[in-house]
N, C-alpha and C. Protein backbone atom coordinates (compact mmCIF):
# COMPACT_ATOMS: atom_id res chain seq x y z
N UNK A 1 1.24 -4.72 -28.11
CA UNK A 1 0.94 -4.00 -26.88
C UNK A 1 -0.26 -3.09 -27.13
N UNK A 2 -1.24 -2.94 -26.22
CA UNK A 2 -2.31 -2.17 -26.24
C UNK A 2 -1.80 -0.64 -26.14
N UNK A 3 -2.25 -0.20 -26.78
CA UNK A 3 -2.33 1.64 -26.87
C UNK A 3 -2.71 2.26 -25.88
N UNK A 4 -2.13 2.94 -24.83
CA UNK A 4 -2.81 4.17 -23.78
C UNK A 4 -4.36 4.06 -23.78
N UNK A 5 -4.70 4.56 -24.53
CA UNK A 5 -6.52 5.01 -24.45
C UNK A 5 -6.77 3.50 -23.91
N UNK A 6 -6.47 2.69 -24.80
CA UNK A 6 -7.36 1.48 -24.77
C UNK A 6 -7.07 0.61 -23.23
N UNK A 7 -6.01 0.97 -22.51
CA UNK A 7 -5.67 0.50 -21.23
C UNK A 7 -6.20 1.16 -20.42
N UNK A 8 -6.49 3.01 -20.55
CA UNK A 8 -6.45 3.47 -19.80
C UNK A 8 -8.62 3.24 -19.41
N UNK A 9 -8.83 3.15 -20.75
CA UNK A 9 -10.14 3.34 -20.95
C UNK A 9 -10.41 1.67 -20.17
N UNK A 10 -9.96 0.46 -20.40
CA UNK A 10 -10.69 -0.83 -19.76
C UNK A 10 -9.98 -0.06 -18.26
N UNK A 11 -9.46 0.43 -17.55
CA UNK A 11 -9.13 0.39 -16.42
C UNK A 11 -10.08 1.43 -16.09
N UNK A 12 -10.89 2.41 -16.19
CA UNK A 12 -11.29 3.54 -16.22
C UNK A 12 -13.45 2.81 -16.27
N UNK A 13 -13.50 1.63 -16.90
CA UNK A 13 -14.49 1.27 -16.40
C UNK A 13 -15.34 0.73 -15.18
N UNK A 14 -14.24 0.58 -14.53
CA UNK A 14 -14.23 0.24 -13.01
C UNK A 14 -14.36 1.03 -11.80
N UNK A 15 -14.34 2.34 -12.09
CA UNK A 15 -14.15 3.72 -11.67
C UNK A 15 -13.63 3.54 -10.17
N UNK A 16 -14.72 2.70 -9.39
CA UNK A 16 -14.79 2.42 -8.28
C UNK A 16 -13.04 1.95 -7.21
N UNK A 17 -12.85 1.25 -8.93
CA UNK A 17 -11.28 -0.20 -8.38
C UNK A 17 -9.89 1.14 -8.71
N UNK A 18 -10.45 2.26 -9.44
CA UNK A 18 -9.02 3.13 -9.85
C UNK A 18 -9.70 4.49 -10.71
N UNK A 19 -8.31 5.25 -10.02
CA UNK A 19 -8.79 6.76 -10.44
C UNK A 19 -7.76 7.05 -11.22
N UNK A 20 -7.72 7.99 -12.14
CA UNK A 20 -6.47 8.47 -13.20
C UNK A 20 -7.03 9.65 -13.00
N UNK A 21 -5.46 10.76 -12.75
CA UNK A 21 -5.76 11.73 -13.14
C UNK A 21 -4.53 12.70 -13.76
N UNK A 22 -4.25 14.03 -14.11
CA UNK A 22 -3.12 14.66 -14.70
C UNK A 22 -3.05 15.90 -14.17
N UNK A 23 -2.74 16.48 -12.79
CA UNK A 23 -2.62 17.40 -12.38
C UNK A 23 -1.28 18.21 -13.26
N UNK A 24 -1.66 19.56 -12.95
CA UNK A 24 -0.26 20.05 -13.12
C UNK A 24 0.69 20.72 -11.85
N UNK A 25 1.92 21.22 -11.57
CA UNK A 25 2.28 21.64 -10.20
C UNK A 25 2.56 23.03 -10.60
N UNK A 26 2.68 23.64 -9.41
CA UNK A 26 2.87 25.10 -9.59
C UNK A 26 3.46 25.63 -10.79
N UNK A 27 4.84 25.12 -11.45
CA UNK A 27 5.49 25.57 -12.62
C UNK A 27 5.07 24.73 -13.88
N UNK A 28 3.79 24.21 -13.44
CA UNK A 28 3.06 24.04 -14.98
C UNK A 28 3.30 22.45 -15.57
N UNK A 29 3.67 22.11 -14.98
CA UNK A 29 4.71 20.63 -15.76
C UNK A 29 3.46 19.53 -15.14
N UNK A 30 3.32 18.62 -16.16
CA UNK A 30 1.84 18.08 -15.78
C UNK A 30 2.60 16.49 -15.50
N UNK A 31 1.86 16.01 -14.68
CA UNK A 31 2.17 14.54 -14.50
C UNK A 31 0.93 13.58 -13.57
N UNK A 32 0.81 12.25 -13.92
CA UNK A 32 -0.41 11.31 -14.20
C UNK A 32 0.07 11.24 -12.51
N UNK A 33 -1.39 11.25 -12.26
CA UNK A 33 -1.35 10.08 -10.70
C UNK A 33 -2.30 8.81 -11.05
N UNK A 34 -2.14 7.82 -10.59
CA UNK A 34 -2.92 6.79 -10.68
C UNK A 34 -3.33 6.22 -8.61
N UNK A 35 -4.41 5.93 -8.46
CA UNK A 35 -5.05 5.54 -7.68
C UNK A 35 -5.81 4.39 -7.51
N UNK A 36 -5.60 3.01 -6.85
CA UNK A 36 -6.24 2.03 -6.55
C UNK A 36 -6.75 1.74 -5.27
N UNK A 37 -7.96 2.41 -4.76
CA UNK A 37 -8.35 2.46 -3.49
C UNK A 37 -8.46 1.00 -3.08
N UNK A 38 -9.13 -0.36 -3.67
CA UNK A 38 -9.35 -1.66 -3.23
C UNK A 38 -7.95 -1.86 -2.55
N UNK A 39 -7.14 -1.81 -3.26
CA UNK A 39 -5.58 -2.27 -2.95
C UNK A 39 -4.72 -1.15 -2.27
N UNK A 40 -5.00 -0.11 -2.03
CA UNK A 40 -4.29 1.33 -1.32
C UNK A 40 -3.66 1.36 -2.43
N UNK A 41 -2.84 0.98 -3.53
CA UNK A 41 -1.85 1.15 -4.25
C UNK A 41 -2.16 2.44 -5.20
N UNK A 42 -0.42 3.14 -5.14
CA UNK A 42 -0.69 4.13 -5.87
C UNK A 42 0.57 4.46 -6.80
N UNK A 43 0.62 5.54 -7.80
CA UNK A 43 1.97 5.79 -8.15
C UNK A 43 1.43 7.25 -8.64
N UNK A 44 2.20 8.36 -8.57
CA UNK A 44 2.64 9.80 -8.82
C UNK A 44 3.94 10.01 -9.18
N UNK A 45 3.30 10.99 -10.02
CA UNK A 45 4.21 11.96 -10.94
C UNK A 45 4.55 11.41 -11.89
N UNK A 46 4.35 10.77 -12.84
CA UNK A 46 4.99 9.82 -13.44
C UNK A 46 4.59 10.26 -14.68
N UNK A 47 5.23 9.34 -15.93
CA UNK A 47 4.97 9.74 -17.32
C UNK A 47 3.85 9.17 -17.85
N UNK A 48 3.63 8.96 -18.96
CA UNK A 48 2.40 7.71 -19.61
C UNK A 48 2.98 6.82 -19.74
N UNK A 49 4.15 6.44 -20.11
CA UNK A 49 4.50 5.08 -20.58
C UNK A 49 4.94 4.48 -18.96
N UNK A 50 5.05 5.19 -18.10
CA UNK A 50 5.34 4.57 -16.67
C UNK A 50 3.65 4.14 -16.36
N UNK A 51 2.73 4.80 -16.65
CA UNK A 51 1.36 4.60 -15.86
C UNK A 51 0.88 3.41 -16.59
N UNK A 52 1.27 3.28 -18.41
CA UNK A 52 0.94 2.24 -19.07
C UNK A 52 1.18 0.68 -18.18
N UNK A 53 2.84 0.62 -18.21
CA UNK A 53 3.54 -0.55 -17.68
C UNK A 53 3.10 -0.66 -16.36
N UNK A 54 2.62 0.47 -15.49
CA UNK A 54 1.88 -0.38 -14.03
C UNK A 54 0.70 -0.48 -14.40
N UNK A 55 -0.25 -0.40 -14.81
CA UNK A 55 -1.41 -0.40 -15.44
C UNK A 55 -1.67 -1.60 -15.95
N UNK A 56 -0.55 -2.44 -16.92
CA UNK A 56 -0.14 -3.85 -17.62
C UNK A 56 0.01 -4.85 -16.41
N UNK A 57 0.88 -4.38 -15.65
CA UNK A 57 1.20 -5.13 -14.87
C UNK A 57 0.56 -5.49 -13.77
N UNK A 58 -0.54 -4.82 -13.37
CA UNK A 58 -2.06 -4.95 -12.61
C UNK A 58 -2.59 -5.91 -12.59
């Protein structure tokens, strides 16, 4: 299985096809949004190994 960086980084060349980002919420607790404007598709709040496996599964 490919490593985070290396998924996040080939998906991250496309800038245009998907956005990653790691907000945090008011009490500090940080969690990934991922964004695919071509496709509307999205997923929030989630962990890394959740953003990995939709990311794979793309």
């Amino acid at each position: 299985m490919a490593n985070f960086g290396d998924v996040l980084f080939q998906q991250l060349v496309k800038p245009a096809e998907i956005r990653v980002w790691q907000p945090r919420d008011d009490s500090g607790n940080i969690g990934w949004i991922v964004n695919v404007p071509a496709t509307g598709r999205s997923i929030e709040h989630v962990s890394e190994t959740q953003i990995r496996i939709w990311l794979e599964q793309r």
